[in-house]
N, C-alpha and C. Protein backbone atom coordinates (compact mmCIF):
# COMPACT_ATOMS: atom_id res chain seq x y z
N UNK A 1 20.11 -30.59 -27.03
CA UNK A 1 19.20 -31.33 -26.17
C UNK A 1 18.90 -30.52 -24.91
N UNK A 2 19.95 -29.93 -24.52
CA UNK A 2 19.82 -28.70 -23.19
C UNK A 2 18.86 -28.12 -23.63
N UNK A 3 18.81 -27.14 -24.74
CA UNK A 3 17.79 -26.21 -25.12
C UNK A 3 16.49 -26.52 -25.18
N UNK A 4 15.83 -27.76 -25.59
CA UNK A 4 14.85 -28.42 -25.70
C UNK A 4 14.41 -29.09 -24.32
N UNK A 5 15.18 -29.00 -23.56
CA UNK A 5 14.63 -29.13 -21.79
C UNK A 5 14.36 -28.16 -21.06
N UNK A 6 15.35 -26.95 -21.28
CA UNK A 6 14.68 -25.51 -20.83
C UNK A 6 13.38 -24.69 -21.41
N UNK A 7 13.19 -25.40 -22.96
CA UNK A 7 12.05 -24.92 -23.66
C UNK A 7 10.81 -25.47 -23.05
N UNK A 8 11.19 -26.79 -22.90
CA UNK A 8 9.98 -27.38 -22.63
C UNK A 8 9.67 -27.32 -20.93
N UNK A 9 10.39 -26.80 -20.17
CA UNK A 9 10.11 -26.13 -19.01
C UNK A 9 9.80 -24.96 -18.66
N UNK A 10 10.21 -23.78 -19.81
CA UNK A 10 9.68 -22.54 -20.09
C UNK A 10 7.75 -22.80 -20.41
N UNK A 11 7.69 -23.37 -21.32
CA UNK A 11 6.48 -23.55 -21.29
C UNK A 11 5.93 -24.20 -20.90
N UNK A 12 5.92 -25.19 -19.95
CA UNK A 12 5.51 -25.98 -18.67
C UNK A 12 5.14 -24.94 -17.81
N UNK A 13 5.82 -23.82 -17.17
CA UNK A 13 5.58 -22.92 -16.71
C UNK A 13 4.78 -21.94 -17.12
N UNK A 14 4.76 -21.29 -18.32
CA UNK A 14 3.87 -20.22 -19.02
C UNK A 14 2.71 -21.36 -18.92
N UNK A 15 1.95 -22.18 -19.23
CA UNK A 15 1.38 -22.69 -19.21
C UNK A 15 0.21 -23.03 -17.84
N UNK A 16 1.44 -23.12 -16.60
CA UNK A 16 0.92 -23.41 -15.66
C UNK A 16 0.24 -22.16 -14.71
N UNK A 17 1.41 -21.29 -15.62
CA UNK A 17 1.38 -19.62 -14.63
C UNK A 17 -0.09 -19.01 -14.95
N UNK A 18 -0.88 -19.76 -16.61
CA UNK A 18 -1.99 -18.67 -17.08
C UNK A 18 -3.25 -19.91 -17.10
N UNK A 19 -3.01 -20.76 -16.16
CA UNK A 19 -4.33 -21.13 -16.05
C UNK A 19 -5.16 -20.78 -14.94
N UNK A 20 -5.09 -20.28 -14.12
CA UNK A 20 -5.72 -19.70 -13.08
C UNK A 20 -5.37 -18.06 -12.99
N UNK A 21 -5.01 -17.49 -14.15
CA UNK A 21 -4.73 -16.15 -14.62
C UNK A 21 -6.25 -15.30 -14.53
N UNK A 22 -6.07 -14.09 -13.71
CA UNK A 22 -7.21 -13.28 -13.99
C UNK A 22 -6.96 -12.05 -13.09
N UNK A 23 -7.79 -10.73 -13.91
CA UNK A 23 -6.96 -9.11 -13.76
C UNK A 23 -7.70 -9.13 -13.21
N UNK A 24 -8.20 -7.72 -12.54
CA UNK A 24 -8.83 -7.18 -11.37
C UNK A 24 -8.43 -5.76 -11.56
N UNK A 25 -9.57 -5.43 -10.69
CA UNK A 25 -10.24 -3.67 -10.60
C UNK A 25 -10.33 -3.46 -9.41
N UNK A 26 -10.10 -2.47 -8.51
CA UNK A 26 -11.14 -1.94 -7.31
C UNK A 26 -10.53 -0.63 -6.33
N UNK A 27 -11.46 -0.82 -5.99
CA UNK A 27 -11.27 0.78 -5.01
C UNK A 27 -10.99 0.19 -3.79
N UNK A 28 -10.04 1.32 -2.44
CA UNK A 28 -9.88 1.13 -1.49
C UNK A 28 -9.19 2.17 -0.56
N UNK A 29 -9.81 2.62 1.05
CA UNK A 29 -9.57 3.17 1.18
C UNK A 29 -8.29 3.01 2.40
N UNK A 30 -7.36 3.91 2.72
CA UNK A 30 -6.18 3.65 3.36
C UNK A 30 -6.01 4.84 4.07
N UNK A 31 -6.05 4.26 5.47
CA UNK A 31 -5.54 5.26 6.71
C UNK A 31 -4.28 4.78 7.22
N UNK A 32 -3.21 6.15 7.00
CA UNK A 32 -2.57 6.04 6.74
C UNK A 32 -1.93 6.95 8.33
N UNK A 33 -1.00 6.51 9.09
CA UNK A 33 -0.25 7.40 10.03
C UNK A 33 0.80 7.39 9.57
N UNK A 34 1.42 8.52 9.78
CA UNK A 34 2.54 9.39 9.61
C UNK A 34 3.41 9.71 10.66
N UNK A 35 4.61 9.41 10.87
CA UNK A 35 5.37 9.05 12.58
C UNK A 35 6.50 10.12 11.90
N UNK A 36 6.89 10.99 12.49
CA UNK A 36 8.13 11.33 12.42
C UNK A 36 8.68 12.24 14.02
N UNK A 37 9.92 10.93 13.48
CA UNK A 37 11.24 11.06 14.99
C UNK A 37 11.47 12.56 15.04
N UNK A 38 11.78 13.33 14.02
CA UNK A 38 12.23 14.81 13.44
C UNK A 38 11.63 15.18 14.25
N UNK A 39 10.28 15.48 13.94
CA UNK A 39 9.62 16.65 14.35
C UNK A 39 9.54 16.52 16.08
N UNK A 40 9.46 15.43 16.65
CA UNK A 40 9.37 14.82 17.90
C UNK A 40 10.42 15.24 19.36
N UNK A 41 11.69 15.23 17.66
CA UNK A 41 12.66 15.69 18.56
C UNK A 41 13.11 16.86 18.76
N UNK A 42 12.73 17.57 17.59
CA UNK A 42 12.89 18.83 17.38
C UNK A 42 12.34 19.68 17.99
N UNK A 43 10.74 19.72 18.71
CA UNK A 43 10.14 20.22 19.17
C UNK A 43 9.69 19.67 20.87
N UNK A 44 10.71 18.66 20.78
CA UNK A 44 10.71 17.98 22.70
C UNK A 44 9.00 17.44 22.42
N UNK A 45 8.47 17.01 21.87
CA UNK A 45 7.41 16.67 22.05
C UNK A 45 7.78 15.65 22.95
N UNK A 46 6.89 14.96 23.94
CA UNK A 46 6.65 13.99 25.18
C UNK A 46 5.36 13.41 24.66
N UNK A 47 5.15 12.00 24.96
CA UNK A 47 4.03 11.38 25.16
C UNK A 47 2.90 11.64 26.05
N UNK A 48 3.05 12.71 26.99
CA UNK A 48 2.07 12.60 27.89
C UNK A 48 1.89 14.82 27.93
N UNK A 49 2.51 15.13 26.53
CA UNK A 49 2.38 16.54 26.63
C UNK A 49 1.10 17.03 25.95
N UNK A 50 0.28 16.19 25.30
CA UNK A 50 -0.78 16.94 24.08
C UNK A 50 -0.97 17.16 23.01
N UNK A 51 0.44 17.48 22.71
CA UNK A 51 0.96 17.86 21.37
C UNK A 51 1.13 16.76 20.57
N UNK A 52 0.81 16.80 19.13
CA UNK A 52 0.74 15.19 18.49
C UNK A 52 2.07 15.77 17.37
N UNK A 53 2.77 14.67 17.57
CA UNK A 53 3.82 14.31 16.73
C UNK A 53 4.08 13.45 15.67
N UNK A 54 2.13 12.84 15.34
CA UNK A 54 2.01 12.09 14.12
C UNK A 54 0.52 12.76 13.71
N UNK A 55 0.63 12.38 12.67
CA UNK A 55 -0.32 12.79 11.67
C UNK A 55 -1.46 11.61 11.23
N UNK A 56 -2.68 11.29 11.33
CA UNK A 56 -3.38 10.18 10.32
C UNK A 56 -4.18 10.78 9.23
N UNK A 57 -3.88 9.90 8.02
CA UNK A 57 -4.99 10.79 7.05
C UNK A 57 -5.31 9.52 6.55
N UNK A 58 -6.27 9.84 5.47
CA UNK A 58 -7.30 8.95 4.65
C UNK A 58 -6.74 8.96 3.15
N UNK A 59 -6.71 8.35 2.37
CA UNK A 59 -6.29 7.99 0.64
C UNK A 59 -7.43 7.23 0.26
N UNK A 60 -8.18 7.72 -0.98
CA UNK A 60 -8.82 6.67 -2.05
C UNK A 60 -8.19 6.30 -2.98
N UNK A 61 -7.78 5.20 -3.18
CA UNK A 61 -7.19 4.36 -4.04
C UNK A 61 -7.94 3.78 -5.56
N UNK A 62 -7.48 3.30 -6.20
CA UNK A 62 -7.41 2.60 -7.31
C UNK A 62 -6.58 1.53 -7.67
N UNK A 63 -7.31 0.22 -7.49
CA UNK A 63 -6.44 -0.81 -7.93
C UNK A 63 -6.70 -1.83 -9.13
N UNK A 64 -5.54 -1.51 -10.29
CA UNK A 64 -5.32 -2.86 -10.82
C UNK A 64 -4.52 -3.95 -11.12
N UNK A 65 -4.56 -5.37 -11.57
CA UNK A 65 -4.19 -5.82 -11.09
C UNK A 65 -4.41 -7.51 -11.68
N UNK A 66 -3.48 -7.97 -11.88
CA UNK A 66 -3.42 -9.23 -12.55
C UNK A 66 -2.86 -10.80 -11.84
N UNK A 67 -3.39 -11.44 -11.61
CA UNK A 67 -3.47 -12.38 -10.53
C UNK A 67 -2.76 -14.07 -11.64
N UNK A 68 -1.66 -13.90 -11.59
CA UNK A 68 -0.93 -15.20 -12.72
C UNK A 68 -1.26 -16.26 -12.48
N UNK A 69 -1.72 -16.88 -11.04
CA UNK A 69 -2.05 -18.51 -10.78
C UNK A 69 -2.59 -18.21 -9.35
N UNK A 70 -2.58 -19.22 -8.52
CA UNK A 70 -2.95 -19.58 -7.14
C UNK A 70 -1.99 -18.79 -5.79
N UNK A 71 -0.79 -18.41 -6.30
CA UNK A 71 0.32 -18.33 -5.74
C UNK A 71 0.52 -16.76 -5.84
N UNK A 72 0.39 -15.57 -6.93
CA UNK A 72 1.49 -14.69 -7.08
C UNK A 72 0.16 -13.48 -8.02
N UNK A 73 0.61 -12.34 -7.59
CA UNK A 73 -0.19 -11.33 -8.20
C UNK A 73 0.35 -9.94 -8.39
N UNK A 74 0.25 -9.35 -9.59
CA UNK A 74 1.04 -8.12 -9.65
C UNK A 74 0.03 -6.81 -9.61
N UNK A 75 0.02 -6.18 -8.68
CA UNK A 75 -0.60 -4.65 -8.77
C UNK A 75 -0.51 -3.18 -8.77
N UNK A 76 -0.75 -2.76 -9.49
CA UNK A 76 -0.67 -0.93 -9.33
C UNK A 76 -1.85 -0.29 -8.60
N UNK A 77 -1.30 0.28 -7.85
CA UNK A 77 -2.35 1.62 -6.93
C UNK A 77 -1.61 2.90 -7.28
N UNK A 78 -2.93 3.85 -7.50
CA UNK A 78 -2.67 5.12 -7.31
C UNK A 78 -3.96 5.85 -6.58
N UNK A 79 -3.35 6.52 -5.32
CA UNK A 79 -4.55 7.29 -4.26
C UNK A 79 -4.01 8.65 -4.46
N UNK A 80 -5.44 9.23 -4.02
CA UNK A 80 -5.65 10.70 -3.74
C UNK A 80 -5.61 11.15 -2.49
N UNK A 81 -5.35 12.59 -1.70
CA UNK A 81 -6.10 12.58 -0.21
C UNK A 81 -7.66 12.87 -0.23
N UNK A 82 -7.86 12.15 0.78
CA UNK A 82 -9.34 12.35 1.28
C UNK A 82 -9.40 13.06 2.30
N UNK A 83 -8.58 12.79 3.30
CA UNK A 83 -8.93 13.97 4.40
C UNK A 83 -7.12 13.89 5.04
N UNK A 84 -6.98 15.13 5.58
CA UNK A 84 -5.48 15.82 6.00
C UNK A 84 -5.98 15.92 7.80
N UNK A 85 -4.75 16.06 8.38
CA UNK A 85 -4.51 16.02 9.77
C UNK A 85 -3.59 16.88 10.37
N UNK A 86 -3.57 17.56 11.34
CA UNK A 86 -2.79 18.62 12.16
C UNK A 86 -2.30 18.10 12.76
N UNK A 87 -0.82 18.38 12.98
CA UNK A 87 0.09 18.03 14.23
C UNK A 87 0.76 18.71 14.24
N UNK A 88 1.48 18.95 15.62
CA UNK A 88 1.84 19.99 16.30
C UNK A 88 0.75 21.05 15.84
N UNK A 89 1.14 22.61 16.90
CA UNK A 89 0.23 23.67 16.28
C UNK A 89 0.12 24.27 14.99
N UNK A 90 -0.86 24.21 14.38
CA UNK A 90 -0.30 25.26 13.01
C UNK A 90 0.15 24.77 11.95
N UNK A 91 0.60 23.02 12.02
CA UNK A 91 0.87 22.53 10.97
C UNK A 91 -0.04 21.26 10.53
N UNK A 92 -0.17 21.52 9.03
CA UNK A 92 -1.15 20.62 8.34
C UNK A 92 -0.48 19.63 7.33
N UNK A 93 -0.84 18.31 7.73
CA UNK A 93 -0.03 17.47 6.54
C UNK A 93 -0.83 16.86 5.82
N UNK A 94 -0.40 16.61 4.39
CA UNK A 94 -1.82 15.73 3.31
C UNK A 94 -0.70 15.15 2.06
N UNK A 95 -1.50 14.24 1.95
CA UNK A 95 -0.59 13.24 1.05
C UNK A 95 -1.63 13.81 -0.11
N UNK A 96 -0.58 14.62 -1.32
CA UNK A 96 -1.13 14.79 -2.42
C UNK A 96 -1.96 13.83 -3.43
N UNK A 97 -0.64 12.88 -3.22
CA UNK A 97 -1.15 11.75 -4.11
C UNK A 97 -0.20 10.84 -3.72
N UNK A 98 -0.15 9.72 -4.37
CA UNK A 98 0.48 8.18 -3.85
C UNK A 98 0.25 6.92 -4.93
N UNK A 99 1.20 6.66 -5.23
CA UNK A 99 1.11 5.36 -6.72
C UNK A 99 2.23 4.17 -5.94
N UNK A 100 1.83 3.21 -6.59
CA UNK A 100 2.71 2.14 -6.34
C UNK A 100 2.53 1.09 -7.07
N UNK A 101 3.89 0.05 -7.30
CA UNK A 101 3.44 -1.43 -7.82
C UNK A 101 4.10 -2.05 -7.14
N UNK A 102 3.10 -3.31 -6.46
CA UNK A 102 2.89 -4.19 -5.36
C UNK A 102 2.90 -5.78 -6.00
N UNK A 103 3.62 -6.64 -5.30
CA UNK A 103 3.54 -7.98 -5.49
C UNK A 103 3.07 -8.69 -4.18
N UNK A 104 1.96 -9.68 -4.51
CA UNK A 104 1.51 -10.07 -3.35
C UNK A 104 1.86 -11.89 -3.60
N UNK A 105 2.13 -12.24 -2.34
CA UNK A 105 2.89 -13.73 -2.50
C UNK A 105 1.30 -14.28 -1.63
N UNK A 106 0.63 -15.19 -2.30
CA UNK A 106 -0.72 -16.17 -1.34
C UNK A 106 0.37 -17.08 -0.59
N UNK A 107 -0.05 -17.14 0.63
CA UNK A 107 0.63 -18.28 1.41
C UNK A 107 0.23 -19.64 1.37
N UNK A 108 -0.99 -19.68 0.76
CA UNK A 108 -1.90 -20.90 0.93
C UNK A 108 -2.95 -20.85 -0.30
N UNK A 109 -3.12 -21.79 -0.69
CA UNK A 109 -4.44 -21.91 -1.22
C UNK A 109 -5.56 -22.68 -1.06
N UNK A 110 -5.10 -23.39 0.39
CA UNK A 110 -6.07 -24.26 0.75
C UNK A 110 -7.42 -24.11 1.62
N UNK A 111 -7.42 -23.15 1.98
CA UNK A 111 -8.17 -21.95 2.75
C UNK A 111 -9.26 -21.67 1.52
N UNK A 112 -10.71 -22.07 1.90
CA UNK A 112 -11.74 -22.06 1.03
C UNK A 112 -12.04 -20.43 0.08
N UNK A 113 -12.51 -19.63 1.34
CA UNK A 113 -12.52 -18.04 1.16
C UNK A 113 -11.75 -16.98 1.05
N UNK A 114 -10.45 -17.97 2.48
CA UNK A 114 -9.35 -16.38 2.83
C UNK A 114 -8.27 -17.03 2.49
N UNK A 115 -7.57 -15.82 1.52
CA UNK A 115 -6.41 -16.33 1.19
C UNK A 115 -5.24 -15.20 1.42
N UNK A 116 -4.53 -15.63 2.52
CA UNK A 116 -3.83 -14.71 3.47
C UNK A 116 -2.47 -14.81 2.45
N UNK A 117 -1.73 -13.42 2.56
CA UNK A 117 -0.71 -13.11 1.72
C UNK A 117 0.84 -12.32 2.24
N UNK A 118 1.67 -12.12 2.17
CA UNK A 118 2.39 -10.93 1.83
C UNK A 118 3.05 -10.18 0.54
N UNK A 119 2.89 -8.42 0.83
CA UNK A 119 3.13 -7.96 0.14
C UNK A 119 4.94 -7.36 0.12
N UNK A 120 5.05 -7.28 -1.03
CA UNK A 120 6.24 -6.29 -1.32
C UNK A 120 6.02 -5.48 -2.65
N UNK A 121 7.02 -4.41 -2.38
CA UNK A 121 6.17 -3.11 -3.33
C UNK A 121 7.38 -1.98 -3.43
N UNK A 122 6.87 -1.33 -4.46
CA UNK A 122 7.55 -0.01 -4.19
C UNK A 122 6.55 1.38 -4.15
N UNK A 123 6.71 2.31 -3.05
CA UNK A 123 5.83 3.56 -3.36
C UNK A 123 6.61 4.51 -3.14
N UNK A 124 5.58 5.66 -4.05
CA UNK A 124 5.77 7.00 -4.82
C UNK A 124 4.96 8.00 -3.59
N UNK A 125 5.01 8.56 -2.91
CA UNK A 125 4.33 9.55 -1.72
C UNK A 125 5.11 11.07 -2.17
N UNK A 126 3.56 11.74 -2.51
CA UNK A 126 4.46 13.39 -2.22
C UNK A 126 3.20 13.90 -1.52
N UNK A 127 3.95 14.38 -0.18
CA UNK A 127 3.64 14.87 0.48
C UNK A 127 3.42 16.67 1.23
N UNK A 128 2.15 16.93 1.30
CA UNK A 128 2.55 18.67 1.68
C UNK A 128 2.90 18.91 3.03
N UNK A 129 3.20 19.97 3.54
CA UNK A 129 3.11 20.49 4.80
C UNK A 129 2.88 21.78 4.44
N UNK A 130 1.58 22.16 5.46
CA UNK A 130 1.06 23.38 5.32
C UNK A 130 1.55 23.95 7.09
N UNK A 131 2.03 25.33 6.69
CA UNK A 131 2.19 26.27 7.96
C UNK A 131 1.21 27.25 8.41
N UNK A 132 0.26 27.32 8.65
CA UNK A 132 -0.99 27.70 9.23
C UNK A 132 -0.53 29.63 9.32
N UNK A 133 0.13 29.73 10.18
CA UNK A 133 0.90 30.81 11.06
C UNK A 133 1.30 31.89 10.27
N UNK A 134 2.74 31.16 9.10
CA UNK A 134 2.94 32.36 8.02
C UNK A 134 2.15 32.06 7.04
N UNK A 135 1.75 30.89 6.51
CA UNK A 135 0.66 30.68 5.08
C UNK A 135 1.43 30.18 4.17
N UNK A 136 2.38 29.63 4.80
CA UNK A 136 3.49 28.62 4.04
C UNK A 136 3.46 27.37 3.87
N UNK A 137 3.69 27.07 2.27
CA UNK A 137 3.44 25.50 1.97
C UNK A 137 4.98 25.20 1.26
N UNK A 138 5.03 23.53 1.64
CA UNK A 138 6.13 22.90 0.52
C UNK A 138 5.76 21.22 0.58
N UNK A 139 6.23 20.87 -0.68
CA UNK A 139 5.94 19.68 -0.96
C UNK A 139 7.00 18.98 -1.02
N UNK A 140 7.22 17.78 -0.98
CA UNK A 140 8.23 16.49 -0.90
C UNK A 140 7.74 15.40 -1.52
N UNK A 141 8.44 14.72 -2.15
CA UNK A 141 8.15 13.36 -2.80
C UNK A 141 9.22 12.14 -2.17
N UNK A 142 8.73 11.24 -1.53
CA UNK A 142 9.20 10.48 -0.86
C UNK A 142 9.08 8.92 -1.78
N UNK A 143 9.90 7.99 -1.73
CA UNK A 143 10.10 6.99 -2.26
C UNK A 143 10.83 5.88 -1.38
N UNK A 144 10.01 4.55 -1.55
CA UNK A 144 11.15 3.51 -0.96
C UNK A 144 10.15 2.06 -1.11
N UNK A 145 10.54 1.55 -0.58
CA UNK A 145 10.54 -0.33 -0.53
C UNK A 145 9.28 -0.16 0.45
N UNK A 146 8.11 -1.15 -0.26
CA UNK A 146 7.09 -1.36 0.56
C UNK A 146 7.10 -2.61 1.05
N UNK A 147 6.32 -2.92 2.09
CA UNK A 147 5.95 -4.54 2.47
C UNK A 147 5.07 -4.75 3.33
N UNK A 148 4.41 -5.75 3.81
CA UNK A 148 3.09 -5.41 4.14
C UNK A 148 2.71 -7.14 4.28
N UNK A 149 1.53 -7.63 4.92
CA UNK A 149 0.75 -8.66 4.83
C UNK A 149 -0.94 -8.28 5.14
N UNK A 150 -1.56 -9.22 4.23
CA UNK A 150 -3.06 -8.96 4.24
C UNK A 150 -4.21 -10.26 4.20
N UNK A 151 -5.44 -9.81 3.92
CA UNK A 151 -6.09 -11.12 3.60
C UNK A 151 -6.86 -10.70 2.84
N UNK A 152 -7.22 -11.55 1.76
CA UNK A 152 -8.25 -11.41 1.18
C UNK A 152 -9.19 -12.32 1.14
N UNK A 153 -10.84 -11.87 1.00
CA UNK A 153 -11.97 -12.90 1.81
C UNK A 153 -12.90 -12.36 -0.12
N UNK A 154 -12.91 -13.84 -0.10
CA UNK A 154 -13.86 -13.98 -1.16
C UNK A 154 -15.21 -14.14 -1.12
N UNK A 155 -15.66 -13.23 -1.55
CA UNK A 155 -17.91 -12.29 -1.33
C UNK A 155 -18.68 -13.91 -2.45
N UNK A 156 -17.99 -13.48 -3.23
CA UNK A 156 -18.57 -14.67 -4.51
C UNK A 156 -17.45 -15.10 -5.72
N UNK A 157 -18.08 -15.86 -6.50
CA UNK A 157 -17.05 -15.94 -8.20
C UNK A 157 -16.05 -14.24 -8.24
N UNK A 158 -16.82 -12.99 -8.47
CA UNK A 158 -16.08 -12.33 -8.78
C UNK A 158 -15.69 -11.07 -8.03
N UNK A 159 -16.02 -10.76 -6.80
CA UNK A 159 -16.28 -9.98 -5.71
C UNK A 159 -15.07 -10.55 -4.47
N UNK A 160 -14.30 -9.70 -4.31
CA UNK A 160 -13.03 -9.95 -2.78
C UNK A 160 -13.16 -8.46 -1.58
N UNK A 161 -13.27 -9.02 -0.92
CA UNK A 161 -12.55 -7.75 0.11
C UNK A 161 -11.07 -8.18 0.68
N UNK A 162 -10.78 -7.20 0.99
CA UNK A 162 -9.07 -7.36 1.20
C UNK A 162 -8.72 -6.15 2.35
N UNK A 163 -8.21 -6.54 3.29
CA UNK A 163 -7.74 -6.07 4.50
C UNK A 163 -6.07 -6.09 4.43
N UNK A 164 -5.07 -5.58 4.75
CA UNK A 164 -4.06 -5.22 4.37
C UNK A 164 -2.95 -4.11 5.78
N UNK A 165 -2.09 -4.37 5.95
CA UNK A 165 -1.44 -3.66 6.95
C UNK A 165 0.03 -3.57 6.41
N UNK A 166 0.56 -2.31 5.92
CA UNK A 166 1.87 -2.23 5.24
C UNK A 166 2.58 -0.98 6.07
N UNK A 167 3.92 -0.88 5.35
CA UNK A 167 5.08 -0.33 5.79
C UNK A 167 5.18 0.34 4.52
N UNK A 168 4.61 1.22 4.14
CA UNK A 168 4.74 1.76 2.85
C UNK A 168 6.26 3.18 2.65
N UNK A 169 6.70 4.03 3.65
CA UNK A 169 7.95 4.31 3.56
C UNK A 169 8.78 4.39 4.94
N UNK A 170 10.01 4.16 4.88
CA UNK A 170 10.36 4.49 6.14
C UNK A 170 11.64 5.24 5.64
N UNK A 171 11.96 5.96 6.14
CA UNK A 171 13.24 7.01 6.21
C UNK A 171 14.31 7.66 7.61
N UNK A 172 15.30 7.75 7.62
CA UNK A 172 15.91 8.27 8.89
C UNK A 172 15.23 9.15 9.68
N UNK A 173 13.84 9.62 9.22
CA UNK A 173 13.40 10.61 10.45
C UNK A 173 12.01 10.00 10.30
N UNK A 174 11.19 9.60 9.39
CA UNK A 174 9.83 9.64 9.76
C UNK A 174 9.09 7.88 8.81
N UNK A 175 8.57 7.59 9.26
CA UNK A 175 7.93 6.61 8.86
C UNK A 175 6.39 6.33 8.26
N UNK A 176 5.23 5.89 7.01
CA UNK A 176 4.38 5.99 7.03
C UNK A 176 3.55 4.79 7.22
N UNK A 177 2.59 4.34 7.75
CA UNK A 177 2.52 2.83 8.26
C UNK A 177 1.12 3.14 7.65
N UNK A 178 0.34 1.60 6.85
CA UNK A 178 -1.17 1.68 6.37
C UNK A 178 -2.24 0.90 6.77
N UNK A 179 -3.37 0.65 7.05
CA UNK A 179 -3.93 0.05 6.82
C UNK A 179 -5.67 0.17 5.97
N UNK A 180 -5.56 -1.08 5.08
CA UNK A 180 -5.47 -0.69 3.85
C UNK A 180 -7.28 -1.88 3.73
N UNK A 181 -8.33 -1.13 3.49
CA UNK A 181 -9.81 -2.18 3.36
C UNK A 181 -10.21 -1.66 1.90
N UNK A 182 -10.20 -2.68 1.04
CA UNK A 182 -11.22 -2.64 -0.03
C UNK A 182 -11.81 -3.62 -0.91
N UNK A 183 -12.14 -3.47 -2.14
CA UNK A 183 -13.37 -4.49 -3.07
C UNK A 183 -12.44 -4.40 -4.33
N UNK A 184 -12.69 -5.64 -4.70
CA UNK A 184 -11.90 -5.65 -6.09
C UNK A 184 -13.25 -6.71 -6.70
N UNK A 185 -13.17 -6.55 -8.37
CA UNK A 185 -13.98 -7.21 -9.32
C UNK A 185 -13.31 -7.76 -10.03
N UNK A 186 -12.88 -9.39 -9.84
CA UNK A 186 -12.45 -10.18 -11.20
C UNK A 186 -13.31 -10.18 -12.13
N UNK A 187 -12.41 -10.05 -13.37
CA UNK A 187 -12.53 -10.25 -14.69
C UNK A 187 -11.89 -11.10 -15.60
């Protein structure tokens, strides 16, 4: 009799989870700063010296993405760089590439258009640093726990824009912080 109450709540749930079920597509672009304590400290950089001790760059993204009910949505991104940034002299940083899978929690659904969220995630970042001076490059692949909150504003039936502000890695020396505008197409 147990089994036949968990069954029939298993699918009470599958049931409930795929009626407002629907995937999604879209592009988006993400400027992205790059903070690191390291280099800051390493090189005495000061706030009021000139010298920049963070980096901002640009990523085009790709998102898809499956939306289970009113409440809960699962997504993969993978970005490219679009444009790289100098800090300190002589050095150039660019995010090769960047993937992730993201869960976004809706806080509400009572909100006609905007349906404000938070995210949690995990991302994949490998990153270059170019040395201008000797003509020296090396790459790094960085990983960790994302999280983030956003909104998304509904255009029509199948058209969203989505605004987004995350914590995509942080590590003992440097941190990458996003914010994140784009279009997605239900299907």
């Amino acid at each position: 009799m147990l089994n036949l109450r968990y069954f029939t709540l298993l699918i009470f749930l599958s049931i409930s989870a795929t009626t407002n079920a629907q995937s999604y597509i879209g592009g988006s672009f993400s400027l992205l700063t790059y903070k690191d304590s390291d280099v800051s400290n390493t090189f005495n950089v000061s706030p009021g010296s000139g010298i920049k001790a963070d980096a901002d760059l640009g990523i085009l993204n790709l998102t898809l993405g499956y939306r289970f009910n009113h409440w809960l949505s699962l997504e993969t991104r993978a970005g490219v760089d679009l444009f790289n940034d100098e800090f300190l002299p002589s050095i150039e940083l660019s995010i090769e590439k960047q993937y992730g899978i993201y869960s976004k929690l809706f806080i509400t659904d009572e909100l006609e258009l905007i349906s404000p969220y938070v995210m949690l995630g995990y991302t994949v970042s490998k990153v270059e640093l170019e040395f201008s001076d000797p003509g020296v490059s090396f790459s790094e692949t960085e990983k960790d726990i994302s999280f983030g909150a956003g909104l998304d504003i509904e255009l029509d039936q199948n058209f969203s824009v989505g605004l987004e502000f995350a914590q995509l890695i942080k590590t003992s020396t440097f941190e990458v912080l996003s914010i994140n505008i784009g279009l997605t197409r239900k299907f």
